[in-house]
N, C-alpha and C. Protein backbone atom coordinates (compact mmCIF):
# COMPACT_ATOMS: atom_id res chain seq x y z
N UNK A 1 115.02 91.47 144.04
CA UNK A 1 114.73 92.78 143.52
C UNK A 1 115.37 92.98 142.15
N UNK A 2 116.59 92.35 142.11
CA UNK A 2 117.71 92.84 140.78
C UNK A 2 116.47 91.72 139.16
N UNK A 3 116.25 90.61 140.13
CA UNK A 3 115.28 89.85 138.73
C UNK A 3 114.07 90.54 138.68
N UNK A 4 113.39 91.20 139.45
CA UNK A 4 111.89 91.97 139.23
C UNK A 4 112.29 92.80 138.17
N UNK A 5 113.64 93.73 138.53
CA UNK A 5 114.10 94.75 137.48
C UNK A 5 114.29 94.69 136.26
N UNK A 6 115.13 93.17 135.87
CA UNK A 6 114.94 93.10 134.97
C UNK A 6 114.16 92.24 134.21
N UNK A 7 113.54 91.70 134.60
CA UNK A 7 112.73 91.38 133.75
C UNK A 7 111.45 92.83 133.53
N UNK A 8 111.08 93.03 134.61
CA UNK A 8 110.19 94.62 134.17
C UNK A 8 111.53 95.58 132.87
N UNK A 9 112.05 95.66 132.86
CA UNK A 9 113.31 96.34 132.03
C UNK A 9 113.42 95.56 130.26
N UNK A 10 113.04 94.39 130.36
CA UNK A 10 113.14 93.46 129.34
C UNK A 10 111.48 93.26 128.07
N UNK A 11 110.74 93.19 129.55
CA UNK A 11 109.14 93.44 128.83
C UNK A 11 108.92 94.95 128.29
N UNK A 12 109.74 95.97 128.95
CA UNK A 12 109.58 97.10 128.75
C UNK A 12 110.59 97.36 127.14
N UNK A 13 111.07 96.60 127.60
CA UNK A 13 111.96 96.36 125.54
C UNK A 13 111.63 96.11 124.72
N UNK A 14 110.68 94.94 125.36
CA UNK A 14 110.13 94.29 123.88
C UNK A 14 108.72 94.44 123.43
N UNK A 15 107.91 95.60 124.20
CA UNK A 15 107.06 96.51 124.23
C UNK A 15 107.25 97.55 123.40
N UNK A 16 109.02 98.18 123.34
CA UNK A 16 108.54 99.19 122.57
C UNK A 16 109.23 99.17 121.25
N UNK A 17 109.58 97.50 120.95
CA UNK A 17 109.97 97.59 119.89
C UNK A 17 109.20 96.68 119.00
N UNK A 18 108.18 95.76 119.87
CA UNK A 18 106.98 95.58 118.80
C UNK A 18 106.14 96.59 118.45
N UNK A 19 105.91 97.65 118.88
CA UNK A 19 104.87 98.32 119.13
C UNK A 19 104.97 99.27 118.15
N UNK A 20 106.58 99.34 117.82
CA UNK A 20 107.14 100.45 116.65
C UNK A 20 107.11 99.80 115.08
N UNK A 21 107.08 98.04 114.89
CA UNK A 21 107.76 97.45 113.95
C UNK A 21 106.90 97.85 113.03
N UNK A 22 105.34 98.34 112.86
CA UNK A 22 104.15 98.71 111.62
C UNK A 22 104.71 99.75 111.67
N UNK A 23 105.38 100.69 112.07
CA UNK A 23 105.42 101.97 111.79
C UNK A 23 107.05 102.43 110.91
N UNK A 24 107.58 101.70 110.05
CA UNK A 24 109.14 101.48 109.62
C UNK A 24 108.57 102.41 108.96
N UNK A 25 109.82 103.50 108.02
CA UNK A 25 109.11 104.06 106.68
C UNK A 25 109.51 103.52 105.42
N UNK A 26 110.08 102.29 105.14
CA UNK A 26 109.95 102.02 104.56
C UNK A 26 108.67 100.63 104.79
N UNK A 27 107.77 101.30 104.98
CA UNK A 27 107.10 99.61 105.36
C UNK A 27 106.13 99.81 103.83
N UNK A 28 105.62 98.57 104.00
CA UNK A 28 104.76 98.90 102.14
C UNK A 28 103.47 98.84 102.48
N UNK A 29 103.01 98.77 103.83
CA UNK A 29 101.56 99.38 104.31
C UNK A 29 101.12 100.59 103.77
N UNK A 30 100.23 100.57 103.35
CA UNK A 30 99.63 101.56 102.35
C UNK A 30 98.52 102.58 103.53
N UNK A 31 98.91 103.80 104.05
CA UNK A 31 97.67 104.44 104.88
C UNK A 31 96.73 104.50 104.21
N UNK A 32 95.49 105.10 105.09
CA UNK A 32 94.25 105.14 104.27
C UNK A 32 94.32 106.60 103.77
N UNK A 33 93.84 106.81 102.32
CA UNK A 33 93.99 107.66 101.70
C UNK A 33 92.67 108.44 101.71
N UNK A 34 92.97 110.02 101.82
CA UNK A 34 91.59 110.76 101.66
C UNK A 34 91.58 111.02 99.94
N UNK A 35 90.34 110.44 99.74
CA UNK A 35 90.15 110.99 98.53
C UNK A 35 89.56 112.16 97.85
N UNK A 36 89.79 112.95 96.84
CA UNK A 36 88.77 113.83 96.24
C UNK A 36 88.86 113.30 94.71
N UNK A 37 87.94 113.48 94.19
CA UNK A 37 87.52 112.42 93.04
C UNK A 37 86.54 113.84 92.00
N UNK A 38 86.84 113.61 90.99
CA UNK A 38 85.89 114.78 89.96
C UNK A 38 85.80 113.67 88.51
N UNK A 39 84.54 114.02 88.08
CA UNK A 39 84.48 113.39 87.08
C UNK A 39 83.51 114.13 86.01
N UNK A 40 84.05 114.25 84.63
CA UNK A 40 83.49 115.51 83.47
C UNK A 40 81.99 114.91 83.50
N UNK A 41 81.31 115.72 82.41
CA UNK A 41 80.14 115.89 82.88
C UNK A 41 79.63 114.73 81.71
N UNK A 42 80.25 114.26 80.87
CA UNK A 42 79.97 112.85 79.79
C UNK A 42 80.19 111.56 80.66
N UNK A 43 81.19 112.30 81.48
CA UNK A 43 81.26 110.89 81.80
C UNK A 43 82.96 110.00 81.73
N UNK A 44 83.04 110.23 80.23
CA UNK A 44 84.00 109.66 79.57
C UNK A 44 85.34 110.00 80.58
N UNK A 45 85.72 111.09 81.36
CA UNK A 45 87.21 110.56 81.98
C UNK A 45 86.58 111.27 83.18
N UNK A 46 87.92 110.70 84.14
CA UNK A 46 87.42 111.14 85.56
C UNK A 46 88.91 111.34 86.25
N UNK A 47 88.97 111.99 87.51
CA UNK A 47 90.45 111.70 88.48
C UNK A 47 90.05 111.80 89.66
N UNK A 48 91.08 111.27 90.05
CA UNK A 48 91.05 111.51 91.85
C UNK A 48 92.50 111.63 92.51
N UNK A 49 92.28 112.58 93.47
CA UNK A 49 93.38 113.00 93.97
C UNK A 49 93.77 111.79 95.28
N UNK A 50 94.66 111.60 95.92
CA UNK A 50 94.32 110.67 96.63
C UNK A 50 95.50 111.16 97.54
N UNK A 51 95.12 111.74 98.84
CA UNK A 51 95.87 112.35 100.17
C UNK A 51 96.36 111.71 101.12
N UNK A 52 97.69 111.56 101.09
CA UNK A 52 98.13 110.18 101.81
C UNK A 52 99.18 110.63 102.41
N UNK A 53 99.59 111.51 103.73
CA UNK A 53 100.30 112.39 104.23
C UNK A 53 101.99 111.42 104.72
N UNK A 54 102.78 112.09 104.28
CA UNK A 54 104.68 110.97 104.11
C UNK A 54 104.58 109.62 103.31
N UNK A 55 103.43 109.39 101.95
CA UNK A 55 103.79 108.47 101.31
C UNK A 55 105.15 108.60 100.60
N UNK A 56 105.49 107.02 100.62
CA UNK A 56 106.68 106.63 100.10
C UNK A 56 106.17 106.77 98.39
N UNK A 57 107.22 106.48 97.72
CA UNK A 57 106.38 105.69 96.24
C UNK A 57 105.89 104.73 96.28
N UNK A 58 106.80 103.76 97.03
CA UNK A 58 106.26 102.42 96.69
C UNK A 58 104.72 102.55 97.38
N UNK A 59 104.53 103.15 98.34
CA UNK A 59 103.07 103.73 98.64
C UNK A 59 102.30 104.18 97.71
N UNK A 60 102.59 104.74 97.38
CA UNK A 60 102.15 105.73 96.31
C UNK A 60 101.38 104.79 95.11
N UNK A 61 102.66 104.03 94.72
CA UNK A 61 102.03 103.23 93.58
C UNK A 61 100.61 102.64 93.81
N UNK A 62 101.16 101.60 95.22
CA UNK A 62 100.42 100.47 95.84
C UNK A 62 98.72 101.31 96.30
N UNK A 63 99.01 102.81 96.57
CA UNK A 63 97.48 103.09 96.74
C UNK A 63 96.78 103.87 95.02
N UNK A 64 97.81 104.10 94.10
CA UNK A 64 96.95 104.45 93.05
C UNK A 64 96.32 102.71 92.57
N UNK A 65 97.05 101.34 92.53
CA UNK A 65 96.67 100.73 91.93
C UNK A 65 95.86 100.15 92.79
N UNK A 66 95.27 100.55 93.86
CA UNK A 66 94.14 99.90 94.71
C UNK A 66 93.14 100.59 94.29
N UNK A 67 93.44 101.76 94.30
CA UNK A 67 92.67 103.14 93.50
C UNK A 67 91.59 102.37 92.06
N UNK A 68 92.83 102.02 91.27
CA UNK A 68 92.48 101.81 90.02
C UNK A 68 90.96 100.60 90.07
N UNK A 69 91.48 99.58 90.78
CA UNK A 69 90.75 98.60 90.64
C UNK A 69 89.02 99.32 90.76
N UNK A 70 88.90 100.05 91.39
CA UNK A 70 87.78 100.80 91.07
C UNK A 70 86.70 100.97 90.36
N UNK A 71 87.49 101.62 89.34
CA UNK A 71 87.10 102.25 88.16
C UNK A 71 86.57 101.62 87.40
N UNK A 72 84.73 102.24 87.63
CA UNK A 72 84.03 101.61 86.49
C UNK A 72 83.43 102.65 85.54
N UNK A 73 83.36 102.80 84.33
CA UNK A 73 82.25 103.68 83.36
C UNK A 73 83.32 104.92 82.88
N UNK A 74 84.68 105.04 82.75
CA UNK A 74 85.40 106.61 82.07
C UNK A 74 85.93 105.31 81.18
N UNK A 75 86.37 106.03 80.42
CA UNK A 75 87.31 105.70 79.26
C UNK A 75 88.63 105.84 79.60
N UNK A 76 88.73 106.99 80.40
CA UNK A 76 90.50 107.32 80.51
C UNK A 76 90.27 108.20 82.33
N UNK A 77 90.98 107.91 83.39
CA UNK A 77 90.84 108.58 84.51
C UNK A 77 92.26 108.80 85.04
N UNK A 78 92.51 109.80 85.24
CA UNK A 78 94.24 110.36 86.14
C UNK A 78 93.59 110.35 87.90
N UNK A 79 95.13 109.66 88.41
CA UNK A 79 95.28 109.40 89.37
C UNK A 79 95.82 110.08 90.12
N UNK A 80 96.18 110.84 91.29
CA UNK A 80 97.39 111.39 91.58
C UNK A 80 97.81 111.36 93.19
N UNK A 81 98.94 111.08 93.65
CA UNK A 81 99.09 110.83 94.77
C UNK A 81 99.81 112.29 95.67
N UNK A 82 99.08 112.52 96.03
CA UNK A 82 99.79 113.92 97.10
C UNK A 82 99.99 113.58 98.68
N UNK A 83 101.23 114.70 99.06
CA UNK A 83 101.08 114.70 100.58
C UNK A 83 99.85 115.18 100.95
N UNK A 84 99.50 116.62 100.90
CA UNK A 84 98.58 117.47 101.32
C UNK A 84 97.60 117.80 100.27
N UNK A 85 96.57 118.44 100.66
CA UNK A 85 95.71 119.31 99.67
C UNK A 85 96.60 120.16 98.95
N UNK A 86 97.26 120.85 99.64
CA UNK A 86 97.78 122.34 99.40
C UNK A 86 99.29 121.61 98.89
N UNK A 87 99.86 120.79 98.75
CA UNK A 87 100.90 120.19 98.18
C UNK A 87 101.35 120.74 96.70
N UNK A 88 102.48 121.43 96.21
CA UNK A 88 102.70 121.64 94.93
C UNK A 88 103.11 120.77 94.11
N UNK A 89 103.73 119.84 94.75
CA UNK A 89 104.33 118.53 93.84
C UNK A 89 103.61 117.31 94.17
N UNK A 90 103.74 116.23 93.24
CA UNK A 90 103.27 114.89 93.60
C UNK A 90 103.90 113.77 93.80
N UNK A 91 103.10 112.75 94.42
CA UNK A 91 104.59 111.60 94.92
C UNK A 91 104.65 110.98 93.39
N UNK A 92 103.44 110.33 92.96
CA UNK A 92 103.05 109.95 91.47
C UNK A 92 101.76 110.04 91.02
N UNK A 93 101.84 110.03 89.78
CA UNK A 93 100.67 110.12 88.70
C UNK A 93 100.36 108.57 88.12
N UNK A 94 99.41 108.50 87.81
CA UNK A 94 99.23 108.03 86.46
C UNK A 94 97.63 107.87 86.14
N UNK A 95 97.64 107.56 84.43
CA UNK A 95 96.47 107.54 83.73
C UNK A 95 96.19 106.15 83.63
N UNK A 96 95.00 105.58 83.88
CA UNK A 96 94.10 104.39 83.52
C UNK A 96 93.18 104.50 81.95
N UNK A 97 93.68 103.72 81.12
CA UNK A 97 92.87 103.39 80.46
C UNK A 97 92.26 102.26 79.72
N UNK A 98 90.54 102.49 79.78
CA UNK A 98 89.83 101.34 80.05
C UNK A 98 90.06 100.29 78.28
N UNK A 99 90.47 100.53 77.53
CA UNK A 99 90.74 100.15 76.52
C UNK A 99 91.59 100.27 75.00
N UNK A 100 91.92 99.71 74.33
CA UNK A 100 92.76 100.40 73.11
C UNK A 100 92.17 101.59 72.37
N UNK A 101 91.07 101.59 72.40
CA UNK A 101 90.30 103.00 71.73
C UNK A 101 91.10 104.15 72.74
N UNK A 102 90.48 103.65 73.80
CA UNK A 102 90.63 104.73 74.59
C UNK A 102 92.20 105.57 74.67
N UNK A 103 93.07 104.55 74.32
CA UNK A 103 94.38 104.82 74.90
C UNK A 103 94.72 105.61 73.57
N UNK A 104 94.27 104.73 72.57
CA UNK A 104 94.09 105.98 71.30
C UNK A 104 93.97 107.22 70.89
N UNK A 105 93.19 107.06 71.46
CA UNK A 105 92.50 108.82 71.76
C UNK A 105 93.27 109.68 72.76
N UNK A 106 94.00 109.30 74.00
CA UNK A 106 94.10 109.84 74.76
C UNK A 106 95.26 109.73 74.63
N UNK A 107 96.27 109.01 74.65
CA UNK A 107 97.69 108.55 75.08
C UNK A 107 98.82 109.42 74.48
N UNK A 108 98.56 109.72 73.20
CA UNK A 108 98.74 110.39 72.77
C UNK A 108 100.46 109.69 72.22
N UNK A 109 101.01 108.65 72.58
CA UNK A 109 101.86 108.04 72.18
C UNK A 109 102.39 107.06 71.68
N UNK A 110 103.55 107.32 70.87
CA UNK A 110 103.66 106.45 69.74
C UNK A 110 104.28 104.67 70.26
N UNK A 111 104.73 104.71 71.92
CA UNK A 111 105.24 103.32 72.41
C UNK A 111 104.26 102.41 71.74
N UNK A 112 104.95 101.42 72.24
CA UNK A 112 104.49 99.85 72.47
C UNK A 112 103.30 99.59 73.10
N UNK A 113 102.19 99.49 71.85
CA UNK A 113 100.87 98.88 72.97
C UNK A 113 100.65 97.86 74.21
N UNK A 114 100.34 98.37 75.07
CA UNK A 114 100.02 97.42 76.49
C UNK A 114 99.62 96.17 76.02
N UNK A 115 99.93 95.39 77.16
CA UNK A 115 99.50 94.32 76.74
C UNK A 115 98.22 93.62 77.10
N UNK A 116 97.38 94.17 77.74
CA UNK A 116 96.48 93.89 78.48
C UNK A 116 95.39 95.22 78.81
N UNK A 117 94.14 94.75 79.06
CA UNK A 117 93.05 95.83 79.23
C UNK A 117 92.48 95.98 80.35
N UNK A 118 92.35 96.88 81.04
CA UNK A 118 92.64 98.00 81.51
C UNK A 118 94.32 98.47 81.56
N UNK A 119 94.42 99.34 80.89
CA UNK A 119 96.23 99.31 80.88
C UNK A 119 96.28 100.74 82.08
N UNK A 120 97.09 100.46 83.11
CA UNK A 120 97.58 101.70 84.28
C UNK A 120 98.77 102.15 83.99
N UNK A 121 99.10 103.33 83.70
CA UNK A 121 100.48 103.77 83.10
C UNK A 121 100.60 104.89 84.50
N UNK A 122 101.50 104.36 85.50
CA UNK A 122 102.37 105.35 86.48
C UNK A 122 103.82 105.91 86.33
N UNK A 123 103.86 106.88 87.08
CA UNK A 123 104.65 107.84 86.54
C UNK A 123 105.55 108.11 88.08
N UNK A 124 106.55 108.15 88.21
CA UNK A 124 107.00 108.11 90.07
C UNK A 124 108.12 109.30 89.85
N UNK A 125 108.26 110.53 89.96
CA UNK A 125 109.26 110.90 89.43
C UNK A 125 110.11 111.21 90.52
């Protein structure tokens, strides 16, 4: 009886601690994000909000730049990562842009040109 116990006692351990190990908060599993997405009426820039309820940053990042890969036809599109709809703050931002013109026009700053095209500039504050 005492070995039925434990071993039922032992499976029952290691049941509930595989069962928990995807769910760490720091894990870098990215949930699936609800999106809402708007884009001007040229064309030229677009955003999307992207609803991802107790993202981390490192979440955050990892689903704007899954986000990004996306993006075909704006010149310049903002990203933004929220808990909720109704959320006042954000986990992070950032702007995609599809080229040096673009970043030109838009960036509005005097740094160090990217080095590469499509340049993703995030923001984690």
């Amino acid at each position: 009886m005492r070995t039925h116990t434990t071993t039922a006692l032992a499976a029952g351990a290691l049941l509930a601690l595989t069962s928990c190990a995807d769910q760490t908060p720091g894990s870098a599993a990215v949930r699936e994000a609800s999106v809402t997405a708007r884009e001007t009426a040229d064309g030229s820039t677009g955003s999307a909000d992207l609803i991802i309820p107790g993202a981390t940053k490192e979440q955050a990042r990892a689903a704007i730049r899954d986000h990004a890969r996306g993006i075909r036809g704006a010149e310049l599109y903002y990203i933004k990562v929220q808990h909720s709809e109704a959320a006042s703050r954000y986990v992070c931002r950032a702007r995609w842009y599809a080229d040096p013109d673009a970043y030109r026009a838009h960036s509005g700053s005097t740094e160090a040109w990217p080095d590469s095209w499509p340049h993703l500039a995030i923001n984690c504050p």
